[in-house]
Protein backbone atom coordinates (compact mmCIF):
# COMPACT_ATOMS: atom_id res chain seq x y z
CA UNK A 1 101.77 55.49 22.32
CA UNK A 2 101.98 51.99 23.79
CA UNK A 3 101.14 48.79 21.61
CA UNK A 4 100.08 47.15 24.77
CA UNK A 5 98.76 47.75 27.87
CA UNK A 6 101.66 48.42 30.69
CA UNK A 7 101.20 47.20 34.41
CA UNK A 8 101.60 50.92 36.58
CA UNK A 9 102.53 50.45 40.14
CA UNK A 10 102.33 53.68 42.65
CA UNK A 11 104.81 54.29 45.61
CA UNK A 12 102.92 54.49 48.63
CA UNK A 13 105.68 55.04 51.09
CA UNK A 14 109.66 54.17 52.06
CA UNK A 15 110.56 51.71 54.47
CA UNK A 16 112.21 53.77 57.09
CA UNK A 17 113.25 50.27 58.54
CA UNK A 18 115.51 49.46 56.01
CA UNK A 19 119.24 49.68 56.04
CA UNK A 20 121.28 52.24 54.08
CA UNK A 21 123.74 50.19 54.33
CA UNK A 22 122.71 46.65 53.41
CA UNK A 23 123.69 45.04 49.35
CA UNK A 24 123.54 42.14 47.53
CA UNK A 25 120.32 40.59 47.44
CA UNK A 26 119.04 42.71 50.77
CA UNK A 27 119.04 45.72 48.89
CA UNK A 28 115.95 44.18 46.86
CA UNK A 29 114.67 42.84 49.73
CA UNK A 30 115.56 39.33 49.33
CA UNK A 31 117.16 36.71 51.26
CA UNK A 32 118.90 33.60 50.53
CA UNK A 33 120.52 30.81 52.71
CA UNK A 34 124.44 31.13 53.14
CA UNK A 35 125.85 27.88 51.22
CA UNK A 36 128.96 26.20 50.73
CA UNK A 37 130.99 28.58 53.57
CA UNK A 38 130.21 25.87 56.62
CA UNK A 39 134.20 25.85 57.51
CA UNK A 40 134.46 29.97 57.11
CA UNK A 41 131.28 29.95 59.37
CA UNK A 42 132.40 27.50 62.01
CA UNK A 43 135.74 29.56 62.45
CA UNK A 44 134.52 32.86 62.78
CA UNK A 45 131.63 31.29 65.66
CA UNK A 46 134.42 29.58 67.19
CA UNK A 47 136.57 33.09 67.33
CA UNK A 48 133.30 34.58 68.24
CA UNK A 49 132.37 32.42 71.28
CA UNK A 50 135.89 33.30 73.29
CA UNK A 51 134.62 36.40 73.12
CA UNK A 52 132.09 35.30 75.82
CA UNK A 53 134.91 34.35 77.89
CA UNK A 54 136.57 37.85 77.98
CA UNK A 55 138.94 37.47 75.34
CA UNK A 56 138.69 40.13 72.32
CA UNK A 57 139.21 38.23 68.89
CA UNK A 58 139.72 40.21 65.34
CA UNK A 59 138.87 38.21 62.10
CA UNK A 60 140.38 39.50 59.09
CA UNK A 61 137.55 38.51 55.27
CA UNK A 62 139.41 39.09 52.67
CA UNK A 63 138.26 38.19 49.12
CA UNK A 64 137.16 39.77 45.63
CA UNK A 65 133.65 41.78 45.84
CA UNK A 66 130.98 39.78 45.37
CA UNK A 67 132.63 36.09 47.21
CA UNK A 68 130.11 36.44 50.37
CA UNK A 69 132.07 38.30 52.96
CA UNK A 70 128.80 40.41 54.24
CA UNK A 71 126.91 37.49 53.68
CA UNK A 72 128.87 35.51 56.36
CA UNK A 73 128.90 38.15 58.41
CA UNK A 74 124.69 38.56 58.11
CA UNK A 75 124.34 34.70 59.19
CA UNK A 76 126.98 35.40 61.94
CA UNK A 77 125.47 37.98 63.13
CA UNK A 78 122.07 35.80 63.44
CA UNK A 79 123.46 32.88 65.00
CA UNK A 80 125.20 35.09 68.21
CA UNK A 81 121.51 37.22 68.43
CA UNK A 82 120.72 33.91 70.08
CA UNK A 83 124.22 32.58 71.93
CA UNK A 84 124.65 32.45 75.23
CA UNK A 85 126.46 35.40 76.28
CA UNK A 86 125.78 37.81 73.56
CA UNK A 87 122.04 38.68 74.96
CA UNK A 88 123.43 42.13 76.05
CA UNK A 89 125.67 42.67 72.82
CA UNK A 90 125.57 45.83 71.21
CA UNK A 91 126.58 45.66 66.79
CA UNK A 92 128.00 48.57 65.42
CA UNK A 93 128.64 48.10 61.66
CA UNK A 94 130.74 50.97 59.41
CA UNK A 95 131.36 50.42 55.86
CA UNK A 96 134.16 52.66 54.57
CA UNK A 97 133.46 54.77 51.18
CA UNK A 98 135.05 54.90 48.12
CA UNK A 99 133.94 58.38 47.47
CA UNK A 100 137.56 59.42 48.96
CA UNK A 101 138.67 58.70 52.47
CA UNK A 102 138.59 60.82 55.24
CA UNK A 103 140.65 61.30 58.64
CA UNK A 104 139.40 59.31 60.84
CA UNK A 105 136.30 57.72 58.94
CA UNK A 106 135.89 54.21 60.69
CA UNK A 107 135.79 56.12 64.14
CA UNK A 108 133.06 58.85 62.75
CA UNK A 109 131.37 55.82 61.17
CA UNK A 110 131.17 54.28 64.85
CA UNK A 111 130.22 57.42 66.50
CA UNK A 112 127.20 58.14 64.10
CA UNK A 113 126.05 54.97 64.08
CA UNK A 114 126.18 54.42 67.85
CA UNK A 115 125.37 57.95 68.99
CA UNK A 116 122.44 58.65 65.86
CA UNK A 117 124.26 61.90 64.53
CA UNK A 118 122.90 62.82 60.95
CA UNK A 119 124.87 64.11 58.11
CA UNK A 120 123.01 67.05 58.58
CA UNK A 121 123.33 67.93 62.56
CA UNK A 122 125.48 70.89 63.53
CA UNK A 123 128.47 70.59 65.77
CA UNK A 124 126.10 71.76 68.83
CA UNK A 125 123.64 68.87 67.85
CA UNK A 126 126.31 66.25 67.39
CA UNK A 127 127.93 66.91 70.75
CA UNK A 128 124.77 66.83 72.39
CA UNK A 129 124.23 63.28 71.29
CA UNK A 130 127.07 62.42 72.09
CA UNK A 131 127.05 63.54 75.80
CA UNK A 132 123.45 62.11 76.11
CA UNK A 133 124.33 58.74 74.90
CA UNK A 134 127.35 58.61 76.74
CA UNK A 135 125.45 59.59 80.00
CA UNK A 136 122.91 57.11 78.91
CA UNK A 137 125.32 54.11 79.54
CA UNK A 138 126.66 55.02 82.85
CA UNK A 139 129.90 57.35 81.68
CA UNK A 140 131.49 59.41 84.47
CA UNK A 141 132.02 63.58 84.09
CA UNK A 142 135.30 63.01 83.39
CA UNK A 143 135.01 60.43 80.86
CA UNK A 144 132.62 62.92 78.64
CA UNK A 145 134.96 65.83 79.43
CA UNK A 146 137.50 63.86 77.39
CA UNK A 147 135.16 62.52 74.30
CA UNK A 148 133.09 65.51 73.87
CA UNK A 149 135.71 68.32 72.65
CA UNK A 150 136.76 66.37 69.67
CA UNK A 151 133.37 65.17 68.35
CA UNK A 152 133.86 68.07 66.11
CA UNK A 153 137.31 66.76 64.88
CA UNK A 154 135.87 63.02 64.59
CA UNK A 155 132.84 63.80 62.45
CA UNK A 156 134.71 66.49 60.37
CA UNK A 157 132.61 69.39 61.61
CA UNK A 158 136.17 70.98 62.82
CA UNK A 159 139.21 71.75 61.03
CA UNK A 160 142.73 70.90 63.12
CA UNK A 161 144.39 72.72 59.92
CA UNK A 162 142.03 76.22 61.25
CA UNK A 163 142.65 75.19 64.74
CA UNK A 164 145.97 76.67 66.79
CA UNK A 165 144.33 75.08 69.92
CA UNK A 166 145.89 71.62 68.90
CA UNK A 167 148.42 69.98 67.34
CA UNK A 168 147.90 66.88 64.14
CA UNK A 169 149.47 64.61 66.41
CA UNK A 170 147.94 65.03 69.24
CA UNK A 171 144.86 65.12 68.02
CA UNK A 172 145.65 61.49 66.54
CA UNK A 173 146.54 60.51 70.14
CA UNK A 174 143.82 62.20 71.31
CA UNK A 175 141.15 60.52 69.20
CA UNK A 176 142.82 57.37 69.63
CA UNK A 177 141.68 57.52 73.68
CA UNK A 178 138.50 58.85 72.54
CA UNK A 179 137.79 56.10 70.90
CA UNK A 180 139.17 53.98 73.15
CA UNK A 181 137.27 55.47 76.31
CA UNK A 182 133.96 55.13 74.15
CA UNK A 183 134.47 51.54 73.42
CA UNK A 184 135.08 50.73 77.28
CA UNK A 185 132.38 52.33 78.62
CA UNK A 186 130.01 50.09 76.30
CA UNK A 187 131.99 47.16 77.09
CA UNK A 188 131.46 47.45 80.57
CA UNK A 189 127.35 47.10 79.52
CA UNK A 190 128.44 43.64 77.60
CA UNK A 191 129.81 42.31 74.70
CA UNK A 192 130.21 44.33 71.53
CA UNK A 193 130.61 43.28 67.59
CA UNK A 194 132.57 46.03 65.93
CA UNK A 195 131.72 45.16 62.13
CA UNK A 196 134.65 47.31 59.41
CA UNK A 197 133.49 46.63 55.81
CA UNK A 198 135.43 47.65 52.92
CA UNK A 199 139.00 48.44 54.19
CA UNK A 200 140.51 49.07 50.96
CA UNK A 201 139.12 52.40 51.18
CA UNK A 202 139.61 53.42 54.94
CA UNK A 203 141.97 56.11 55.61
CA UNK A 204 145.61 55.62 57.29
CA UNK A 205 144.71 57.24 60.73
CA UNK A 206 141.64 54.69 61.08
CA UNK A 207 143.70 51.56 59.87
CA UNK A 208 146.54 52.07 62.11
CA UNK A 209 144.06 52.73 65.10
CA UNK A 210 142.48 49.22 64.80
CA UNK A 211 145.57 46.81 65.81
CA UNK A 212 145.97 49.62 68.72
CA UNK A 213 142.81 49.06 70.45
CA UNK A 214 143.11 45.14 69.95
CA UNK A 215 145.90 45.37 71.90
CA UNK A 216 144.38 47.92 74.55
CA UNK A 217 141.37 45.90 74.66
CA UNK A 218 142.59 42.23 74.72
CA UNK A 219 141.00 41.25 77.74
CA UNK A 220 137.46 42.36 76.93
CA UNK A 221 134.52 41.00 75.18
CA UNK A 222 134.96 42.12 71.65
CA UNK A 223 134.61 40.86 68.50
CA UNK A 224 136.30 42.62 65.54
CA UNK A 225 135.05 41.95 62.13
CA UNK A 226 137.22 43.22 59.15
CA UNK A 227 136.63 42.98 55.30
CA UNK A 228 138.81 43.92 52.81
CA UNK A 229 139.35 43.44 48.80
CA UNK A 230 142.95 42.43 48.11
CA UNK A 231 145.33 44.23 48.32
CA UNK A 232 144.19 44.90 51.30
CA UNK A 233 146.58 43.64 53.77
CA UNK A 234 144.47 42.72 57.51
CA UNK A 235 148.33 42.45 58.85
């Protein structure tokens, strides 16, 4: 029923390589050089090279969708692969959803992404991973006594509103050293880029966590990367 002949193309497989979280022009597969942001680059390398002296830095992107923030972030991310200092850096990159935001999403963003747990893994599986990965980089017992009960909580696998072992709040302060005990454990194995896109839509727990740990962390090598659409307020 065609007037003229159509090329056909077959899929012959997925790339299992590619990120589920990449846009732009690397969601086709494409790549372009960065232009015109040479002074945005140069200040987040310079924040991004005290880092190698022990200092933690946070740098705040914000700008209208579509301006280049993950795209700076991409060539940043390629120029400190090769910096002195960062050989032994670990990347963890979360990009908050819009689909609604839940408790503590940037921290089970982290822990999924550093620790491989799948949307579909039980609460036995997830904890297991956990434990494992945490053994895997040197954590003492009582370091994975602490992180392992709330997995559950983190990744929403557990309800604190079915729960009358715990209280909201502590379970905020709990989390909160959680998180913080995970990130010091694989600072002391080098430097490490913590990469937040798309703020706007993080929930309150996870915003209000991320000035904390700057301030627990200050005198360790980490980098912070936040983006954020106005109104979105880095402050």
């Amino acid at each position: 029923g065609k007037a003229e002949p159509l090329q056909v193309h077959r899929l012959l497989g997925v790339d299992a390589d590619r990120s589920s979280d990449v846009r732009g022009l690397a969601a086709h597969g494409l790549k372009a050089p960065l232009v015109g942001r040479d002074a945005e680059l140069t200040n987040v390398l310079s924040a991004a090279l005290r880092v190698a002296d022990g200092r933690a830095q946070v740098v705040s992107l914000v700008g209208q969708a579509g301006v280049g923030k993950s795209r700076l972030i991409d060539v940043l991310l390629e120029r400190l692969s090769g910096a002195t200092g960062f050989a032994a850096a670990s990347v963890r990159r979360v990009v908050c959803s819009s689909v609604g935001p839940r408790p503590y999403g940037v921290t089970a963003g982290l822990f999924r992404e550093g620790y491989g747990v799948g949307p579909a893994d039980s609460l036995d599986v997830a904890r297991r991973k956990v434990e494992q990965g945490l053994r895997a980089i040197g954590a003492a017992e009582v370091e994975v006594e602490l992180v392992v009960p709330v997995v559950g909580y983190i990744l929403g696998l557990q309800s604190v509103e079915r729960s009358s072992e715990i209280e909201p709040e502590r379970l905020k302060r709990q989390i909160a050293m959680t998180l913080r005990t995970v990130l010091e454990r694989r600072l002391a194995n080098g430097p490490l880029v913590l990469v937040l896109e798309d703020l706007q839509w993080a929930d309150a727990a996870s915003i209000e966590a991320i000035p904390t740990l700057a301030d627990w962390l200050c005198e360790c090598p980490l980098l912070v990367m936040l983006t954020g659409r106005p109104p979105f307020d880095p402050a």
